[in-house]
Protein backbone atom coordinates (compact mmCIF):
# COMPACT_ATOMS: atom_id res chain seq x y z
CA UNK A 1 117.63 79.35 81.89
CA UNK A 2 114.24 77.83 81.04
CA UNK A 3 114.14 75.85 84.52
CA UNK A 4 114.37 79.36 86.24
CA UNK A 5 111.95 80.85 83.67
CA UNK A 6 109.48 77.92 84.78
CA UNK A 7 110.07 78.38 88.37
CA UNK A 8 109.15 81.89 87.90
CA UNK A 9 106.06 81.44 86.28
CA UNK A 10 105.28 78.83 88.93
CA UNK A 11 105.83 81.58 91.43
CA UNK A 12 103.71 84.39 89.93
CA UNK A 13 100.93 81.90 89.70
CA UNK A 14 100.99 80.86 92.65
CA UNK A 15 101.23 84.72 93.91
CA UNK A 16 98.19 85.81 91.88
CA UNK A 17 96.13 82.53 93.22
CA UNK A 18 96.71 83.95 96.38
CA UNK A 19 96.10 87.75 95.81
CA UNK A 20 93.30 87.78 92.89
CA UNK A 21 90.43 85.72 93.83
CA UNK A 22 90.37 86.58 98.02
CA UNK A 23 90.66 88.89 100.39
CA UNK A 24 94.64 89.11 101.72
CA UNK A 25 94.24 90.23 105.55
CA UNK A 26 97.05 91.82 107.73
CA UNK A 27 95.83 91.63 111.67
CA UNK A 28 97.56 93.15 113.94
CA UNK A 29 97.57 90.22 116.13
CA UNK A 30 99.95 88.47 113.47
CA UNK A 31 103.51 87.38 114.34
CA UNK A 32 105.73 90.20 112.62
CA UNK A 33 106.62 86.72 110.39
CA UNK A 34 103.38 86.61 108.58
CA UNK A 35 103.04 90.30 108.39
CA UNK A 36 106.08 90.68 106.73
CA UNK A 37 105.52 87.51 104.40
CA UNK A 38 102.31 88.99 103.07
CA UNK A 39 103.82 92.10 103.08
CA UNK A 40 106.08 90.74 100.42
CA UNK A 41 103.85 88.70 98.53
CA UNK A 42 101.91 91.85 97.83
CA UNK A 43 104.93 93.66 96.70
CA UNK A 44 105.68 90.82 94.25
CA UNK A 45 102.13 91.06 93.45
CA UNK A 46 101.57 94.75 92.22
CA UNK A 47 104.87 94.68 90.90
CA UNK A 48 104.44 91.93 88.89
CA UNK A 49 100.92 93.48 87.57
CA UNK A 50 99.23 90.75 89.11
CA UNK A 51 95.79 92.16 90.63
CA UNK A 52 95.02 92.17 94.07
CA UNK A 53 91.53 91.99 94.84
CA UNK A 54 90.93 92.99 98.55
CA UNK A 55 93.59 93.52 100.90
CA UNK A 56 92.55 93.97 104.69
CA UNK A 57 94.20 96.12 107.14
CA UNK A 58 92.74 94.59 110.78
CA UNK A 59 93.53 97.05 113.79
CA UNK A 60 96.97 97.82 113.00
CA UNK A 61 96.91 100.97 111.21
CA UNK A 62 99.94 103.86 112.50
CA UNK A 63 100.09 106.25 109.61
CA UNK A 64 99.51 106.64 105.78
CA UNK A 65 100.25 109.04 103.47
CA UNK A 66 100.77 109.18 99.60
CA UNK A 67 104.41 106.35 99.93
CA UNK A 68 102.69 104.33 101.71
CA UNK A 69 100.95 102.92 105.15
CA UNK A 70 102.77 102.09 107.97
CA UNK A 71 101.69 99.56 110.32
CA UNK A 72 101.79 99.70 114.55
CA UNK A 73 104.55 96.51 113.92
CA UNK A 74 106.60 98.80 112.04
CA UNK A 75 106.16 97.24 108.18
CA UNK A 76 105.21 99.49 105.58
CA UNK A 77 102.96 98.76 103.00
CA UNK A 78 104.47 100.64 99.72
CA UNK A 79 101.71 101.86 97.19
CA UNK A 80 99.85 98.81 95.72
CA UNK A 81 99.61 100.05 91.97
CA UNK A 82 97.16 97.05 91.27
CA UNK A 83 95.14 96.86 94.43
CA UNK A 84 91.45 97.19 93.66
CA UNK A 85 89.63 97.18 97.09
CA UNK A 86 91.41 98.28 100.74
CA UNK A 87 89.61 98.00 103.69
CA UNK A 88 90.67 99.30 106.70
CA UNK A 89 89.45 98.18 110.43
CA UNK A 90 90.03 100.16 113.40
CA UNK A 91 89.82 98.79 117.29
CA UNK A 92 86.37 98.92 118.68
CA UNK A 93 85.63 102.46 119.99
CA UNK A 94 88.11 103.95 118.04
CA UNK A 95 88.10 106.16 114.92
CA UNK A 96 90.55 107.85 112.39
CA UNK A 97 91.70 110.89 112.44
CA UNK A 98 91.36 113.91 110.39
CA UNK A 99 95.17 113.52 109.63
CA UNK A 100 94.94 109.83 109.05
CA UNK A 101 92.05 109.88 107.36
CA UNK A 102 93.61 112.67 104.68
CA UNK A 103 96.75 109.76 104.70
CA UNK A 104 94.63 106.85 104.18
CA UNK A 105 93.36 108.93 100.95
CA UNK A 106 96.13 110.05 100.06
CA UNK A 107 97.20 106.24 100.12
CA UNK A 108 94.54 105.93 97.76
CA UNK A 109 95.22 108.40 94.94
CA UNK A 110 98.37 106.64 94.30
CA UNK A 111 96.88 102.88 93.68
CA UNK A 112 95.64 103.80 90.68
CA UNK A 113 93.39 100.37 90.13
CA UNK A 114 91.57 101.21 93.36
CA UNK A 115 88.15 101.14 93.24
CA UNK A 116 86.70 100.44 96.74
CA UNK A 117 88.12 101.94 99.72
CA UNK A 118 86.25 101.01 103.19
């Protein structure tokens, strides 16, 4: 039992090295692999209380609303209670909509630690 407790706490150290200090990006142009690997490590994250400092959504944007974002690869990002900055960039040319841009805030409300949203 203390091995796994240990393993743990490796884990969610490990997890908040990755998430507290930099800026976690998800580009469209990932495989659906890495998407959906940093997908989870931010779920372990904020549910885990472990802040998340910056969290980069590059060109892949479909939808948000006040469950979530979903992405154009089909993930969903679930409402990040302890993300503190979200940044989101669109494809050159290109700009949000009035409906996604009432999502995206929407999105916002709900992470309660948010304190930058670009």
């Amino acid at each position: 039992m203390l091995e796994q407790t240990n393993k743990t706490d490796r884990f969610l150290k490990t997890v908040s090295d990755l998430v507290s200090s930099s800026v976690t990006t998800i580009n469209k142009d990932e495989s659906k692999l890495m998407q959906r690997s940093t997908l989870q490590i931010l779920d372990v994250a904020s549910k885990n209380q472990v802040p998340i400092s910056c969290l980069v959504l590059d060109k892949g944007l479909a939808e948000a609303n006040d469950d979530g974002i979903s992405l154009e690869s089909g993930f969903h990002i679930p409402v990040l209670s302890t993300i503190k900055k979200l940044e989101i960039r669109l494809e050159k040319g290109t700009e949000l909509t009035q409906e996604e841009t009432l999502g995206v805030f929407s999105y916002a409300q709900e992470c309660h630690n948010l304190k930058n949203l670009t």
